[in-house]
PDB file of N, CA and C in Angstrom:
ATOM      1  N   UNK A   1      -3.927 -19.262  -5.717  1.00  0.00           N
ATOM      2  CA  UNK A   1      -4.623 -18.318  -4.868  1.00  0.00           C
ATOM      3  C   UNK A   1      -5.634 -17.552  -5.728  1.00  0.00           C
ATOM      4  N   UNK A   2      -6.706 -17.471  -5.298  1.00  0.00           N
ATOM      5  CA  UNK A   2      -7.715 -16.402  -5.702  1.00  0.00           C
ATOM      6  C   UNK A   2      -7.484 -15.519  -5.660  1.00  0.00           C
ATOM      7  N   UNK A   3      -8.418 -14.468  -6.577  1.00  0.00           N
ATOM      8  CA  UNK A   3      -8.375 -12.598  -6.269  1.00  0.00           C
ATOM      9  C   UNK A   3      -8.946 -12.435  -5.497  1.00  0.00           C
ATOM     10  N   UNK A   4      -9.371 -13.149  -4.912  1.00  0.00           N
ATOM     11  CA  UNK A   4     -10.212 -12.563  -3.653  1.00  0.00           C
ATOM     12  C   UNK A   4      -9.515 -13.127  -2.447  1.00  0.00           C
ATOM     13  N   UNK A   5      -8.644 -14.001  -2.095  1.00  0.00           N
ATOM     14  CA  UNK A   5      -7.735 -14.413  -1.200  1.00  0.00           C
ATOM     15  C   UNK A   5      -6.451 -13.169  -1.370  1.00  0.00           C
ATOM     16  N   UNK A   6      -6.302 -12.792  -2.657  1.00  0.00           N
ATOM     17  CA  UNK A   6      -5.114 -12.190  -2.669  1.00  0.00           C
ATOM     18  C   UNK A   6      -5.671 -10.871  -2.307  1.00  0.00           C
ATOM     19  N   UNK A   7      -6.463 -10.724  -2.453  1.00  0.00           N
ATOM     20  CA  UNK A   7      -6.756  -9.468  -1.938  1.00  0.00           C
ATOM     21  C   UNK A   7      -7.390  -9.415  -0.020  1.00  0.00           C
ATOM     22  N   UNK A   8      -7.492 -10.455   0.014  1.00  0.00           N
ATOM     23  CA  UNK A   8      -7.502 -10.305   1.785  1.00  0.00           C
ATOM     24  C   UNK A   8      -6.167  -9.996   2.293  1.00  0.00           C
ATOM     25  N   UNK A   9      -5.241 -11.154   1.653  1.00  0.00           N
ATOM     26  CA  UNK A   9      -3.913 -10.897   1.910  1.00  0.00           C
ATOM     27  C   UNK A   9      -3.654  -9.169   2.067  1.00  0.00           C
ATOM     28  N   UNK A  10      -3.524  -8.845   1.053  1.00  0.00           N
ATOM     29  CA  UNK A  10      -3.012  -7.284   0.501  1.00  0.00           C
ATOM     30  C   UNK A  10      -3.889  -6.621   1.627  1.00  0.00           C
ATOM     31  N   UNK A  11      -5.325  -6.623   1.963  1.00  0.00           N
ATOM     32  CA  UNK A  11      -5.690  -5.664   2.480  1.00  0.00           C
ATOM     33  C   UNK A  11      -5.077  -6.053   4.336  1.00  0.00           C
ATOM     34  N   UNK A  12      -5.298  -7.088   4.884  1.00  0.00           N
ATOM     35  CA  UNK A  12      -4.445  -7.398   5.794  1.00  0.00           C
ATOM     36  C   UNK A  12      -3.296  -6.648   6.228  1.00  0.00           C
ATOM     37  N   UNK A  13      -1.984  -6.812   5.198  1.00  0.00           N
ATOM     38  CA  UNK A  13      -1.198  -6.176   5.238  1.00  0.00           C
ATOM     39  C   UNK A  13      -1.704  -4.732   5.327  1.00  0.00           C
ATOM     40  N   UNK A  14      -2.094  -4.015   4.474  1.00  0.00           N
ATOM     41  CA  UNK A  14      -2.607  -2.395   4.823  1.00  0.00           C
ATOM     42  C   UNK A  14      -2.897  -2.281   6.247  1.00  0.00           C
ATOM     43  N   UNK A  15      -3.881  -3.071   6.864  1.00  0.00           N
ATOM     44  CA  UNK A  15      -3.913  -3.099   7.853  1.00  0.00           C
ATOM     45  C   UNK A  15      -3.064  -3.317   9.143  1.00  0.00           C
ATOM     46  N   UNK A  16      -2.037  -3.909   8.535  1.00  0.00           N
ATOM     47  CA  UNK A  16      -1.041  -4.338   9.923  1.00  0.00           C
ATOM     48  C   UNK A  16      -0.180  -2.526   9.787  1.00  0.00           C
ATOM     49  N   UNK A  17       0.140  -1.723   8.584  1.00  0.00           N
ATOM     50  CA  UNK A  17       0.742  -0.611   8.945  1.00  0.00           C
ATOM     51  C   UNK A  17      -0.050   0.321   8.763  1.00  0.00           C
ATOM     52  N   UNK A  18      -1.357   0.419   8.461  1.00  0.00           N
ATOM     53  CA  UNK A  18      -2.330   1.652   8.903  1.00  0.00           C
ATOM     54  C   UNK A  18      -2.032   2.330  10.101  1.00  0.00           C
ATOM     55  N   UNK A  19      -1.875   1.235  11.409  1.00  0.00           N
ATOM     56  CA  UNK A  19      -1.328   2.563  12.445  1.00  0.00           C
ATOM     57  C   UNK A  19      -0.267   3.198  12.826  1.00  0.00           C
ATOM     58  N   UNK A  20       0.580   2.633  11.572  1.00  0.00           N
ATOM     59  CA  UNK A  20       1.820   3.518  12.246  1.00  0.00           C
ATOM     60  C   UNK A  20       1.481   4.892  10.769  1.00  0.00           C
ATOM     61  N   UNK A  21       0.699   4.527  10.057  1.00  0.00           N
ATOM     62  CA  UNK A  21       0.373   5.680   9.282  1.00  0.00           C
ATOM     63  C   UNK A  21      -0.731   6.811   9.957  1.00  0.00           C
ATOM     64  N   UNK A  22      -1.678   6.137  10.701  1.00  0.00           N
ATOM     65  CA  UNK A  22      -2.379   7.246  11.157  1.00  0.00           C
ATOM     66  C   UNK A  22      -1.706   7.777  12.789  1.00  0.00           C
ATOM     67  N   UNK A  23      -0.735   7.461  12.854  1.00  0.00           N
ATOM     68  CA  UNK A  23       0.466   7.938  13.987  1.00  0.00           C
ATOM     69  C   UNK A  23       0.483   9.433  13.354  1.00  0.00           C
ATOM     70  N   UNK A  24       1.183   9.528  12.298  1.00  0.00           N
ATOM     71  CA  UNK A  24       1.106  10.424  11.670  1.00  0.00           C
ATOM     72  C   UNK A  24       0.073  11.179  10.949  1.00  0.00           C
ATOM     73  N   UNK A  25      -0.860  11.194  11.211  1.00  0.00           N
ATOM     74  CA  UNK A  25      -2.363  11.587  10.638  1.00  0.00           C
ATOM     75  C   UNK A  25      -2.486  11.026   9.148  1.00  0.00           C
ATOM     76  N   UNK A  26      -2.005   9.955   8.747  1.00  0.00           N
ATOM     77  CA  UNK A  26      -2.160   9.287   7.632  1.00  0.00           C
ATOM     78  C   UNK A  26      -2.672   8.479   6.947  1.00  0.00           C
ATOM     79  N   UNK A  27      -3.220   7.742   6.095  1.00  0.00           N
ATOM     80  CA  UNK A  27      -3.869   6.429   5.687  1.00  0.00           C
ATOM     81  C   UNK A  27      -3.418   6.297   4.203  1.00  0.00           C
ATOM     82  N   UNK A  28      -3.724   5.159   4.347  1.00  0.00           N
ATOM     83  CA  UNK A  28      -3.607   4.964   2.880  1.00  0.00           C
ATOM     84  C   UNK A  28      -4.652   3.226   2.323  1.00  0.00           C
ATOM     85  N   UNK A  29      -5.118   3.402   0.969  1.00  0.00           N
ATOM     86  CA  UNK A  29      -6.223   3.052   0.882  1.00  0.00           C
ATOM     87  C   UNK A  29      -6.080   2.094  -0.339  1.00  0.00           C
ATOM     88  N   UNK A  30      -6.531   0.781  -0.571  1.00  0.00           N
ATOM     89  CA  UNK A  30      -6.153  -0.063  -1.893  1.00  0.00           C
ATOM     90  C   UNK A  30      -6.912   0.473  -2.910  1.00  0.00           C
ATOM     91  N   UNK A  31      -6.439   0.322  -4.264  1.00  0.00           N
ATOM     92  CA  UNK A  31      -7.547   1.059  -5.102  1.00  0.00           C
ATOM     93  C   UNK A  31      -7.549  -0.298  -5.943  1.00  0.00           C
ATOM     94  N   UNK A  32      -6.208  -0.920  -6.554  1.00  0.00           N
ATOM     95  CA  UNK A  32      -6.528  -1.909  -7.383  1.00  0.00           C
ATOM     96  C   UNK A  32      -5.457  -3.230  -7.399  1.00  0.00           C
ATOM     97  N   UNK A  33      -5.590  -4.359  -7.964  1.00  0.00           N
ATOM     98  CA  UNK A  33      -4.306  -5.260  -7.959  1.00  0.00           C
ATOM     99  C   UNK A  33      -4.854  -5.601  -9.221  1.00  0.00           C
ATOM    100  N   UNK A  34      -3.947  -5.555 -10.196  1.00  0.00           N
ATOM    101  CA  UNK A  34      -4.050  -5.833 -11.529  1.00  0.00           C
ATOM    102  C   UNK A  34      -2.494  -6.355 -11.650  1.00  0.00           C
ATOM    103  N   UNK A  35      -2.175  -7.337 -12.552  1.00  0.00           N
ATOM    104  CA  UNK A  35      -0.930  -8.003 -12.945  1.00  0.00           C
ATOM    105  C   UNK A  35       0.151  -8.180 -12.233  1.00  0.00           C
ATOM    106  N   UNK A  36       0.043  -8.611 -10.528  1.00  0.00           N
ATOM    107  CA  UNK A  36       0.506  -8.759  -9.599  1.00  0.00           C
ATOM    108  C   UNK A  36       1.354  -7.056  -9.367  1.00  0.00           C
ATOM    109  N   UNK A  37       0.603  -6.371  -9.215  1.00  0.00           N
ATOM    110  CA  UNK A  37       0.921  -4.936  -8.839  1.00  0.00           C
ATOM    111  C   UNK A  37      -0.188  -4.546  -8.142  1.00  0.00           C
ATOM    112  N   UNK A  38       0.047  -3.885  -7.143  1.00  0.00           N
ATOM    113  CA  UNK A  38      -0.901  -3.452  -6.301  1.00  0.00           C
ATOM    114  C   UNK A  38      -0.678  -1.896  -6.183  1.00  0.00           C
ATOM    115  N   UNK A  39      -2.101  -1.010  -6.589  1.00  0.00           N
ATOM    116  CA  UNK A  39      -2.342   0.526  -6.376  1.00  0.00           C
ATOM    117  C   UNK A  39      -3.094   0.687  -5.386  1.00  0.00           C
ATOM    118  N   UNK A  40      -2.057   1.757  -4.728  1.00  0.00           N
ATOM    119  CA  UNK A  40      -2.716   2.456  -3.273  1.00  0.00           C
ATOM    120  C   UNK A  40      -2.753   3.688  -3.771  1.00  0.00           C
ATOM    121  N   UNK A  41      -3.315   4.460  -2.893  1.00  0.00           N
ATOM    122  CA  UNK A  41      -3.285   5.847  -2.447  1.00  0.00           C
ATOM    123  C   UNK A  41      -3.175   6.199  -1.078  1.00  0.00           C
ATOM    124  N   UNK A  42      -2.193   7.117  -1.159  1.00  0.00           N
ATOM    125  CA  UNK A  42      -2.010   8.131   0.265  1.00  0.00           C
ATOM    126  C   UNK A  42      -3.094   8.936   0.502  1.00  0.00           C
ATOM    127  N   UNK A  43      -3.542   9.013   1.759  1.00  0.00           N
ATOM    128  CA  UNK A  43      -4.291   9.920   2.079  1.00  0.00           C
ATOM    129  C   UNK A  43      -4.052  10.489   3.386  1.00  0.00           C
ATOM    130  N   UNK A  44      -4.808  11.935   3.789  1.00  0.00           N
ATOM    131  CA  UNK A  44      -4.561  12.493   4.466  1.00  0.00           C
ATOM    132  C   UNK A  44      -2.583  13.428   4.856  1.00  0.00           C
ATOM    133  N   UNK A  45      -1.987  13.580   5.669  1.00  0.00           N
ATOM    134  CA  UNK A  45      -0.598  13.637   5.531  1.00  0.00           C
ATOM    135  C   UNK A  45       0.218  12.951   4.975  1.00  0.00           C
ATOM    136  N   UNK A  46       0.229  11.930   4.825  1.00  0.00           N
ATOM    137  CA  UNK A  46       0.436  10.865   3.947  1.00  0.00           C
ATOM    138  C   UNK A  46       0.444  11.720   2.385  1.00  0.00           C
ATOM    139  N   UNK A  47      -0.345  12.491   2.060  1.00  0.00           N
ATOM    140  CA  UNK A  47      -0.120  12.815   0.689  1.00  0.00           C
ATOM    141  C   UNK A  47       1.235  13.233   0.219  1.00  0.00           C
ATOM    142  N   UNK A  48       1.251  14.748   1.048  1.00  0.00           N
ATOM    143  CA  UNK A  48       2.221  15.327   0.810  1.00  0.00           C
ATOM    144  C   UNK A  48       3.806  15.420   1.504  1.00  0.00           C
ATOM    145  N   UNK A  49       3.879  14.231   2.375  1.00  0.00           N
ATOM    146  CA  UNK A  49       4.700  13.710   2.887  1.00  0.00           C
ATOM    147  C   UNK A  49       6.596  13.393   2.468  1.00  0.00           C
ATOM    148  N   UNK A  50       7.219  14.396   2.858  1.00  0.00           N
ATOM    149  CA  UNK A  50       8.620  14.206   1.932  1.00  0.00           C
ATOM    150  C   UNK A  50       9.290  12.556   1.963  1.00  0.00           C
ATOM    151  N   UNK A  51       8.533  11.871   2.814  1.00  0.00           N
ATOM    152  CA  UNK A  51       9.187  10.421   2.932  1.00  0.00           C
ATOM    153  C   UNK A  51       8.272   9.544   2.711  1.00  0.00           C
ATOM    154  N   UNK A  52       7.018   9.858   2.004  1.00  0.00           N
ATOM    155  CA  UNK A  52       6.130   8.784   1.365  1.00  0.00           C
ATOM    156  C   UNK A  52       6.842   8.023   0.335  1.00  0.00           C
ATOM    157  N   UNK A  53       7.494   8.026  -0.255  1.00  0.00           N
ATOM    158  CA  UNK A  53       8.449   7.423  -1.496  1.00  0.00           C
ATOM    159  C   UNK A  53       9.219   5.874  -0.308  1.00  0.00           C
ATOM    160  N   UNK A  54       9.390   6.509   0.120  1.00  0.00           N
ATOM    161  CA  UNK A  54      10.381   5.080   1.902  1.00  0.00           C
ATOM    162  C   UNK A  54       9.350   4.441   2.328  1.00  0.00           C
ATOM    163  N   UNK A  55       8.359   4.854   2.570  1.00  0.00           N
ATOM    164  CA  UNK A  55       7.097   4.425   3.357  1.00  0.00           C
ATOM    165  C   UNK A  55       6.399   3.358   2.489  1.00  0.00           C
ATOM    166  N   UNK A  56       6.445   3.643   1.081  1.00  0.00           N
ATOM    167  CA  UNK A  56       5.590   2.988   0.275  1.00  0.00           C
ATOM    168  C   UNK A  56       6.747   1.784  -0.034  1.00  0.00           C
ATOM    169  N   UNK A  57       7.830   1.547  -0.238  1.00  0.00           N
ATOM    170  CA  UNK A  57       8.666   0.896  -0.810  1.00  0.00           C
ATOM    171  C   UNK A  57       9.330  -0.114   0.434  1.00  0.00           C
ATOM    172  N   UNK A  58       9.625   0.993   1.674  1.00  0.00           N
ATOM    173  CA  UNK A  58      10.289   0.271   2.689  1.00  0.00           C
ATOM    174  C   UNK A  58       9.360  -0.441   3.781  1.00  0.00           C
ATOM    175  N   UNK A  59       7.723   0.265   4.272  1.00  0.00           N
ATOM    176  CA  UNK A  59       7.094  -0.041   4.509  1.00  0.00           C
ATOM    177  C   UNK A  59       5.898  -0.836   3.836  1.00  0.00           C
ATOM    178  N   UNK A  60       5.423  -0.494   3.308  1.00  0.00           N
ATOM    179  CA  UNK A  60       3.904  -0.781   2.502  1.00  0.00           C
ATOM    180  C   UNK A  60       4.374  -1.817   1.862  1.00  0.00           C
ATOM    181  N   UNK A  61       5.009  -1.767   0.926  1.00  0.00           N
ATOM    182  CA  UNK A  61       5.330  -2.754  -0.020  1.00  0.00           C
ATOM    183  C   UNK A  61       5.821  -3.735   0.478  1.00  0.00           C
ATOM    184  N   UNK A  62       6.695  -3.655   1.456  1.00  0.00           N
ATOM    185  CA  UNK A  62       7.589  -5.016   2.146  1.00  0.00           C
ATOM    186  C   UNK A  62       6.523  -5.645   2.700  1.00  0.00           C
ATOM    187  N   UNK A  63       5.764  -5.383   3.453  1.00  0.00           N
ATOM    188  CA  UNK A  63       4.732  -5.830   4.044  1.00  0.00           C
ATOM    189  C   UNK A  63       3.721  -6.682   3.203  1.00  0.00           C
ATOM    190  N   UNK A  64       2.776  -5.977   2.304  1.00  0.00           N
ATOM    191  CA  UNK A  64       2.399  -6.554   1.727  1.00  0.00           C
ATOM    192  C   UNK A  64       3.248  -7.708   0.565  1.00  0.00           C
ATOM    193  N   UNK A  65       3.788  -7.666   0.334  1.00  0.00           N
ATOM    194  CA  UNK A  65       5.018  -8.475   0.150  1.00  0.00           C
ATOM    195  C   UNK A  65       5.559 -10.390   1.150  1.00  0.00           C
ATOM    196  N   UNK A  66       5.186  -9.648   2.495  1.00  0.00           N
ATOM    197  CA  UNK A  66       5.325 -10.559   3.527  1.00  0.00           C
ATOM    198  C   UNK A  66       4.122 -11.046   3.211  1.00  0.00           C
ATOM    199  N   UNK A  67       2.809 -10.701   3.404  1.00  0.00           N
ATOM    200  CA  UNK A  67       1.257 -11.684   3.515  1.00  0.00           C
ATOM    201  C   UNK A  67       1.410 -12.329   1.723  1.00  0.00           C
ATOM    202  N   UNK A  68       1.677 -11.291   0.407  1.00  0.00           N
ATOM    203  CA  UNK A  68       1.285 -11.714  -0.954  1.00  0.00           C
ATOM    204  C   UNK A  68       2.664 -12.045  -1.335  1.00  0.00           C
ATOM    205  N   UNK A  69       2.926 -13.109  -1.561  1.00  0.00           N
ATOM    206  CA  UNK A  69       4.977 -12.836  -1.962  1.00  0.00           C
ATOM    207  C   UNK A  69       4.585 -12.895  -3.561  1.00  0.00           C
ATOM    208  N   UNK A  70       3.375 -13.086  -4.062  1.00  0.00           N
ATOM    209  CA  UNK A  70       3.096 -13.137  -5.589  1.00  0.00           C
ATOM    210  C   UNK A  70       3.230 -11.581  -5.839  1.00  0.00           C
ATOM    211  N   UNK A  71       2.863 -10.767  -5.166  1.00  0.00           N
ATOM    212  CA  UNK A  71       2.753  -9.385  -5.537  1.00  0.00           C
ATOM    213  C   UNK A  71       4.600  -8.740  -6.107  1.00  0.00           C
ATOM    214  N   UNK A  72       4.314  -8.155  -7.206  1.00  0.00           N
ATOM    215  CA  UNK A  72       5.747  -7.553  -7.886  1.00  0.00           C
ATOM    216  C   UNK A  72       6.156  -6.247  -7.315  1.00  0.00           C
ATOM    217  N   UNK A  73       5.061  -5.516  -6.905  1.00  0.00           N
ATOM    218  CA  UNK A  73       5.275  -4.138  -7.164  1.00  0.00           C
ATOM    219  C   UNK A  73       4.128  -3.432  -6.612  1.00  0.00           C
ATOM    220  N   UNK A  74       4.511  -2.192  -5.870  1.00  0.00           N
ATOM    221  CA  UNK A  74       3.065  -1.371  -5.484  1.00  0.00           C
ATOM    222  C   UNK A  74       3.733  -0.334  -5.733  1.00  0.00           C
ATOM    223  N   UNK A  75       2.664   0.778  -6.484  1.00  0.00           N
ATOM    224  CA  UNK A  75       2.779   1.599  -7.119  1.00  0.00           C
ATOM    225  C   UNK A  75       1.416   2.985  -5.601  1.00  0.00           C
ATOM    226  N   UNK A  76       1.702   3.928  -6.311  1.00  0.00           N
ATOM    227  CA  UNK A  76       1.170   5.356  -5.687  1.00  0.00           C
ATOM    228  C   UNK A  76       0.201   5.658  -6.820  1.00  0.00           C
ATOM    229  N   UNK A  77      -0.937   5.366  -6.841  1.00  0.00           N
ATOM    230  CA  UNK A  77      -1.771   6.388  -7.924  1.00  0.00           C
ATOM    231  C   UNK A  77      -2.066   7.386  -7.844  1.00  0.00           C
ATOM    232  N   UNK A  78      -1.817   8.020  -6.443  1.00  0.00           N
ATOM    233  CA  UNK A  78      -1.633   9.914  -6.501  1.00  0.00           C
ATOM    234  C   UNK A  78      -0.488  10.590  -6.994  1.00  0.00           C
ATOM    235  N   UNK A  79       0.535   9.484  -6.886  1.00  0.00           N
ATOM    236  CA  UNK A  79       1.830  10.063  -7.655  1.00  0.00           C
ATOM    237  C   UNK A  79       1.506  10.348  -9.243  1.00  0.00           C
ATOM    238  N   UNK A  80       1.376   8.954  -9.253  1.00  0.00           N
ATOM    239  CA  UNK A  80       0.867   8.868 -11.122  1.00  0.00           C
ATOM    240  C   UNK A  80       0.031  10.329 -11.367  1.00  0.00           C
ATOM    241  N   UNK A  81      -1.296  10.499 -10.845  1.00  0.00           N
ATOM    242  CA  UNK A  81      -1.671  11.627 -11.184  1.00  0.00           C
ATOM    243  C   UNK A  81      -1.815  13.208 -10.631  1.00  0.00           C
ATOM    244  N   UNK A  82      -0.380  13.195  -9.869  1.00  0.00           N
ATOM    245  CA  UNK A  82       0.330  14.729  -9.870  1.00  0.00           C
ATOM    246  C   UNK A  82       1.415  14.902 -10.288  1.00  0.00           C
TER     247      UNK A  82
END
């Protein structure tokens, strides 16, 4: 697979749970896929959200997971830098 297939994949997936994120006034946005890890960011309610940690792991990740099964790991880069 290409980086550029794998990244349709990945963004796909974002897309299939974007609306249950902006349900909640939320989004969240790809920033990078480097070494089969994929960085998002939360945005909007989504930031400060006491169950973004479930969302990203139980939602986001499984998902993208389902379209990329190469993908290891998705990480929060707003976590990283707060």
């Amino acid at each position: 697979m290409t980086k550029l297939d794998l990244e349709h994949k990945v963004l796909a997936a974002l897309a299939e749970i974007r609306p249950y994120l902006h349900n909640d006034g939320g989004d969240v946005s790809l920033v990078a896929i480097k070494d089969n890890v994929v960085s998002i960011k939360f945005e909007g309610t989504c930031t400060d959200c006491a169950v973004n940690r479930m969302t990203l792991k139980s939602g986001i990740e499984m998902t993208i997971k389902k379209h990329a099964p190469s993908i290891e790991s998705v990480i929060d880069t707003g976590a990283i830098n707060n």
